[in-house]
N, C-alpha and C. Protein backbone atom coordinates (compact mmCIF):
# COMPACT_ATOMS: atom_id res chain seq x y z
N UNK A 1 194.04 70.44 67.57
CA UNK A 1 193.50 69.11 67.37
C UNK A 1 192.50 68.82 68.48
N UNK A 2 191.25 68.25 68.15
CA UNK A 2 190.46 67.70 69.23
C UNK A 2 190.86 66.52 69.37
N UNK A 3 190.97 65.85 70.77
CA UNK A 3 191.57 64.53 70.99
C UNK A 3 191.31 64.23 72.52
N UNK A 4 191.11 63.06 72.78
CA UNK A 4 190.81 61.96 73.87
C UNK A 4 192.28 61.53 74.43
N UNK A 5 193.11 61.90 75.71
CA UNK A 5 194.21 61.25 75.78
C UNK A 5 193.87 60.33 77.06
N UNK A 6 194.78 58.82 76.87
CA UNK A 6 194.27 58.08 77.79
C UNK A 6 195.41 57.29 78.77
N UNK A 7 195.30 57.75 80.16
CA UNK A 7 196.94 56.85 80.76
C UNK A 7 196.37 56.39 81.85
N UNK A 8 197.33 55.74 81.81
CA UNK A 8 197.76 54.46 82.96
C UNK A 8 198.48 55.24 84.07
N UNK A 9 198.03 54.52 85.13
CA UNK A 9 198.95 54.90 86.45
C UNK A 9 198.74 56.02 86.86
N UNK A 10 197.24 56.64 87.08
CA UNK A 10 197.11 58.09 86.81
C UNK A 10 197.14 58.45 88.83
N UNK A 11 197.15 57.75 89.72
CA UNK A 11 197.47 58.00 91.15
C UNK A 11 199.03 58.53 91.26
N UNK A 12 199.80 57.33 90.60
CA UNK A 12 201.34 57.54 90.77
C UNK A 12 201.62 58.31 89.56
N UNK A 13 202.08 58.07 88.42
CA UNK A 13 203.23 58.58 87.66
C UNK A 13 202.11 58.38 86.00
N UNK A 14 201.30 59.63 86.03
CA UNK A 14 200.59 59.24 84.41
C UNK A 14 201.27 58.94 83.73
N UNK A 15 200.83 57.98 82.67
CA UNK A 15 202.19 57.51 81.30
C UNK A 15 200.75 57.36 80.86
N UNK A 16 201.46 58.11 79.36
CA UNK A 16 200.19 58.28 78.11
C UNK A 16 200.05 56.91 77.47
N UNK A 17 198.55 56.61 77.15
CA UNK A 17 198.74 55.20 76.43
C UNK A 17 198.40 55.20 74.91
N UNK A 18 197.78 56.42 75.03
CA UNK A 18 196.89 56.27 73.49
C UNK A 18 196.54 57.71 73.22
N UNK A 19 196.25 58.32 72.03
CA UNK A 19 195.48 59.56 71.88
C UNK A 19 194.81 59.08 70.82
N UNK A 20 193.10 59.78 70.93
CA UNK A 20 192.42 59.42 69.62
C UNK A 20 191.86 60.40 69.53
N UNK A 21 192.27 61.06 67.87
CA UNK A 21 191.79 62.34 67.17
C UNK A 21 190.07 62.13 66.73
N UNK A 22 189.70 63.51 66.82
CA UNK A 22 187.94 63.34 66.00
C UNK A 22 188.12 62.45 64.50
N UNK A 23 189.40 62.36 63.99
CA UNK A 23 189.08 61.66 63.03
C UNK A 23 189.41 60.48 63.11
N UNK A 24 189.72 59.76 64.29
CA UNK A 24 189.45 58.66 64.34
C UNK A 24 190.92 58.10 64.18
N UNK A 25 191.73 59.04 64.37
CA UNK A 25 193.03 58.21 64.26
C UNK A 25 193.92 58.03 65.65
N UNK A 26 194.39 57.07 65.54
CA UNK A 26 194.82 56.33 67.26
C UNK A 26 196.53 56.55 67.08
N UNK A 27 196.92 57.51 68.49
CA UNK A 27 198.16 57.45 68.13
C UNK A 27 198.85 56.72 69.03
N UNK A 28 199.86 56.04 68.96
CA UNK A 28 200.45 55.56 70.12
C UNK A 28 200.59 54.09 69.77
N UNK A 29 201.97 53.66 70.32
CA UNK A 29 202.76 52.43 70.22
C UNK A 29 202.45 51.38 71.70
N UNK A 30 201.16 51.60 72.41
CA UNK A 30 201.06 50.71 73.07
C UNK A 30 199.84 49.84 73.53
N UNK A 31 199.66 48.92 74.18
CA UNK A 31 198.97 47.58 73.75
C UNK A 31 197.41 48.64 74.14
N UNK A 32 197.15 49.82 74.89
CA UNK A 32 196.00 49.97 74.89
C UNK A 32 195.99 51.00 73.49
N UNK A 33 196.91 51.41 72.60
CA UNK A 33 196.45 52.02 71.50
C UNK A 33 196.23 50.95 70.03
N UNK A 34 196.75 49.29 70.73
CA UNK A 34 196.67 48.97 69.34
C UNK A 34 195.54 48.37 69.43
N UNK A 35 194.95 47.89 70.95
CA UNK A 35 193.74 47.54 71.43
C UNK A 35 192.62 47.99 70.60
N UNK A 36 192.41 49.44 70.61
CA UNK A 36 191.71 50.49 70.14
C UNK A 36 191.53 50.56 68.86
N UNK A 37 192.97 50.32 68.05
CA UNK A 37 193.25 49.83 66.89
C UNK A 37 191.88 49.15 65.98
N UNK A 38 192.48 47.78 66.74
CA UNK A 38 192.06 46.50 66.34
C UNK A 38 190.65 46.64 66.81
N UNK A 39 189.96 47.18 67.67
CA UNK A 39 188.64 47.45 67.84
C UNK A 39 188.03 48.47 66.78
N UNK A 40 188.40 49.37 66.11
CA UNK A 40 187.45 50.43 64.95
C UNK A 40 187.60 49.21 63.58
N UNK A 41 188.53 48.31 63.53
CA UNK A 41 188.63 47.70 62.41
C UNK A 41 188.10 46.46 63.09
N UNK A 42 187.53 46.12 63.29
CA UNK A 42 186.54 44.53 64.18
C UNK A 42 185.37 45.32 63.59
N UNK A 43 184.85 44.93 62.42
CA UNK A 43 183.51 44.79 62.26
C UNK A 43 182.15 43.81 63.31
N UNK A 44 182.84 42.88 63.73
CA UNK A 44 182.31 42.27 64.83
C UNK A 44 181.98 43.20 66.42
N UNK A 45 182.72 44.22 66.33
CA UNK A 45 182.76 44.63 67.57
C UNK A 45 181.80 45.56 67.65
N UNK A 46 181.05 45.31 68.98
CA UNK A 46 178.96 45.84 68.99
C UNK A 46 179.29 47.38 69.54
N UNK A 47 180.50 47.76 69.71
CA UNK A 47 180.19 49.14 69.99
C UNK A 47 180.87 50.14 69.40
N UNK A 48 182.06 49.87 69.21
CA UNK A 48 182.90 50.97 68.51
C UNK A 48 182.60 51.15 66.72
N UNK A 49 182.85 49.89 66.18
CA UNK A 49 182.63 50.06 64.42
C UNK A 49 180.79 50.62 64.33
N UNK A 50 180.58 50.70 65.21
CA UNK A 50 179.48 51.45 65.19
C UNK A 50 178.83 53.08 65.32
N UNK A 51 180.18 53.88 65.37
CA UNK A 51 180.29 55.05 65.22
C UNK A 51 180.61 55.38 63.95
N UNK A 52 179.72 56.75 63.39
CA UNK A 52 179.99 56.90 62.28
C UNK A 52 180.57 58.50 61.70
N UNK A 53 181.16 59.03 63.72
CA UNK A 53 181.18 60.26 63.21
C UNK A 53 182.61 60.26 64.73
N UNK A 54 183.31 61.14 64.58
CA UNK A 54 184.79 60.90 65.46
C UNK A 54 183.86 61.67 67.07
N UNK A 55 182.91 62.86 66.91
CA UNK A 55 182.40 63.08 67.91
C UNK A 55 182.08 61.90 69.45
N UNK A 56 181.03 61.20 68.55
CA UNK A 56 180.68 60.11 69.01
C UNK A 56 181.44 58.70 69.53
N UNK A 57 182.81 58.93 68.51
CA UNK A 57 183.84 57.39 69.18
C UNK A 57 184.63 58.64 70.72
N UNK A 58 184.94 59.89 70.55
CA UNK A 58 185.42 60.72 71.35
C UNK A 58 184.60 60.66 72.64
N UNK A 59 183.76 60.68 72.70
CA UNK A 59 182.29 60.48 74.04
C UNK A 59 182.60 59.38 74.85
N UNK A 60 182.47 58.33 73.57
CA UNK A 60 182.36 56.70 74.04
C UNK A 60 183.91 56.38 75.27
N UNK A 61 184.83 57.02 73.99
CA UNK A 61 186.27 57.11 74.82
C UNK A 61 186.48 57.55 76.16
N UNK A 62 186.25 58.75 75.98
CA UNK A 62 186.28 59.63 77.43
C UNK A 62 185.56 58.62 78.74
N UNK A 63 184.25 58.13 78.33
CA UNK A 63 183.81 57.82 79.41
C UNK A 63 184.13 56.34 80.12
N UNK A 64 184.42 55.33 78.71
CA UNK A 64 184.52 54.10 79.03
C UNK A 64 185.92 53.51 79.28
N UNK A 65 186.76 54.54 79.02
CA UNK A 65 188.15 54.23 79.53
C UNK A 65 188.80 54.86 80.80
N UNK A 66 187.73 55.28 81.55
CA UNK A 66 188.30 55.83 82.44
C UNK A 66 187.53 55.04 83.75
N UNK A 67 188.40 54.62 84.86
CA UNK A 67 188.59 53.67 85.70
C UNK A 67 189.77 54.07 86.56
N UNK A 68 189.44 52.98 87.57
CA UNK A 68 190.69 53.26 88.73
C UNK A 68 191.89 53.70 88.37
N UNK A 69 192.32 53.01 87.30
CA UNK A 69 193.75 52.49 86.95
C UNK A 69 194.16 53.34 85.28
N UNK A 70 193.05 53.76 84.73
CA UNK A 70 192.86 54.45 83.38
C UNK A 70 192.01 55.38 83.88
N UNK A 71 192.75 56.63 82.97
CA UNK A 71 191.88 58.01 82.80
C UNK A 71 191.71 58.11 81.33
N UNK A 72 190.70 58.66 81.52
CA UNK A 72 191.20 59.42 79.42
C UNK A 72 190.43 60.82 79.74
N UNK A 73 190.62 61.68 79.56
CA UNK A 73 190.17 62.95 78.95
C UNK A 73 190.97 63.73 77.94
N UNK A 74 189.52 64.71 77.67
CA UNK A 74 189.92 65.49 76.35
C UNK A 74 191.23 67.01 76.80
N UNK A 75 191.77 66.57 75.44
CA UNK A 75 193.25 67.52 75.29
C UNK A 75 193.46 68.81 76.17
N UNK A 76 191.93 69.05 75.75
CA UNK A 76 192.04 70.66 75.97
C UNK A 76 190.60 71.12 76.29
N UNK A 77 190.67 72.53 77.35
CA UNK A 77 188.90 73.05 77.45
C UNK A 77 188.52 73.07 75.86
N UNK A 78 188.74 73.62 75.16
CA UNK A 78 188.39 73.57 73.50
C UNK A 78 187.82 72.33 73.05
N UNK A 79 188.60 71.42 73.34
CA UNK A 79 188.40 70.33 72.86
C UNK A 79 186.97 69.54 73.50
N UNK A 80 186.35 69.71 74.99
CA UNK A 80 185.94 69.46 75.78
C UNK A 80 184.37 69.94 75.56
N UNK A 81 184.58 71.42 74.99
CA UNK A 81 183.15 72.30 74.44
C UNK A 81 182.74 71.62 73.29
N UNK A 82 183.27 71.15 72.51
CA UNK A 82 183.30 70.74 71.32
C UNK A 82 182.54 69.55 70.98
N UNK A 83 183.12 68.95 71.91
CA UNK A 83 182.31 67.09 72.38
C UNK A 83 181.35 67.19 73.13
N UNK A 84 181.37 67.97 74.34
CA UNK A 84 180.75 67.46 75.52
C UNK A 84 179.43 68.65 75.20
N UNK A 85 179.83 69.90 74.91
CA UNK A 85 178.77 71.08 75.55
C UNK A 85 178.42 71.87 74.25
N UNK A 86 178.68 71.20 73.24
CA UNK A 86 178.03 71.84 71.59
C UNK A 86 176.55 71.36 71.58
N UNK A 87 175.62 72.20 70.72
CA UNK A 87 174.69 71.23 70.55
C UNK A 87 175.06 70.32 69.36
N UNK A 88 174.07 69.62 68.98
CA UNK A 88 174.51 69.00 67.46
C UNK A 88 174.23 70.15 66.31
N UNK A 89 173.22 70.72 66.37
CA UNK A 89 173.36 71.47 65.21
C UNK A 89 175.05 72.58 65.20
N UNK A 90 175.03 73.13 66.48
CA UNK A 90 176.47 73.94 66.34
C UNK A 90 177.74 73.02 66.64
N UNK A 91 177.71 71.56 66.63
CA UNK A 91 179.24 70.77 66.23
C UNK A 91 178.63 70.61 64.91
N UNK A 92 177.25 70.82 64.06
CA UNK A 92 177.30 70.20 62.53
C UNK A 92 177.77 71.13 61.74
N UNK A 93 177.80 72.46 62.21
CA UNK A 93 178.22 73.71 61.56
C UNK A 93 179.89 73.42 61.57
N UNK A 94 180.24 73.38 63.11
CA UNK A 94 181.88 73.56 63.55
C UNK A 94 182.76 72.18 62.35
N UNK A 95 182.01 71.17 62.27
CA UNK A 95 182.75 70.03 61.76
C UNK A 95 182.48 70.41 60.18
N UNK A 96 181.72 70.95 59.40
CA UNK A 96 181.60 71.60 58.55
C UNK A 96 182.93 72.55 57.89
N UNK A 97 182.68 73.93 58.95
CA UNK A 97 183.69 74.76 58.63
C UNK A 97 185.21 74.45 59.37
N UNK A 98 185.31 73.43 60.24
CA UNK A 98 186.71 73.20 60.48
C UNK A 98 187.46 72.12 59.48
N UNK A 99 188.47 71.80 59.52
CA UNK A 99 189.44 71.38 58.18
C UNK A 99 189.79 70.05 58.80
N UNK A 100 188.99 69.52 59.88
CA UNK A 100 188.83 68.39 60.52
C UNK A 100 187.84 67.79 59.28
N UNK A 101 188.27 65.93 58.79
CA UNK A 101 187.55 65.16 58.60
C UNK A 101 186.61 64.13 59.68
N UNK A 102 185.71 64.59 60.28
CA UNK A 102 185.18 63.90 61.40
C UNK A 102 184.55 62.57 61.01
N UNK A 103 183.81 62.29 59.68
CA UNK A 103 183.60 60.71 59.57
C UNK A 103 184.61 59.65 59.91
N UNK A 104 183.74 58.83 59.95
CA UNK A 104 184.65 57.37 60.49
C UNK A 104 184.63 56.66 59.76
């Protein structure tokens, strides 16, 4: 799975808050996963319902949730080439032939 994981308390004792798959699905039972939630379904909201591909909400993630107090990075080196160091034409091939639905 390609995925964004994101925790709290990452000096002392990481505790996971959220994971979000390329397809856009948010896992996790707590207030920063339902946060996240309620933000892809906010048509109002100027940055996230504005992705139209899981690459792109995965980017946004990684970078804007990570802070003093919040980290997020991706799952895995795999996961990391994929987002960060593909070009677009070779993630348009990879999201193609992988069995990942990447629209949003």
């Amino acid at each position: 799975m390609v995925e964004v994981i994101i925790y709290t308390d990452p000096r002392e004792e990481p505790k996971e808050a959220a994971r979000v798959t390329i397809e856009g699905k948010v896992i996790g039972d707590t207030p920063t996963a339902e946060s996240i939630r309620d933000r892809m379904q906010d048509e109002r909201d100027p940055i996230i319902n504005n992705y139209s591909d899981g690459r792109e909400l995965l980017r946004y993630l990684a970078s804007s949730y990570s802070n003093g107090y919040i980290v997020a990075g991706y799952d895995s080196e795999e996961s990391l080439r994929i987002i960060e160091d593909m070009s677009d034409e070779g993630y348009q091939r990879w999201a193609k032939e992988s069995e990942f639905d990447t629209e949003l």
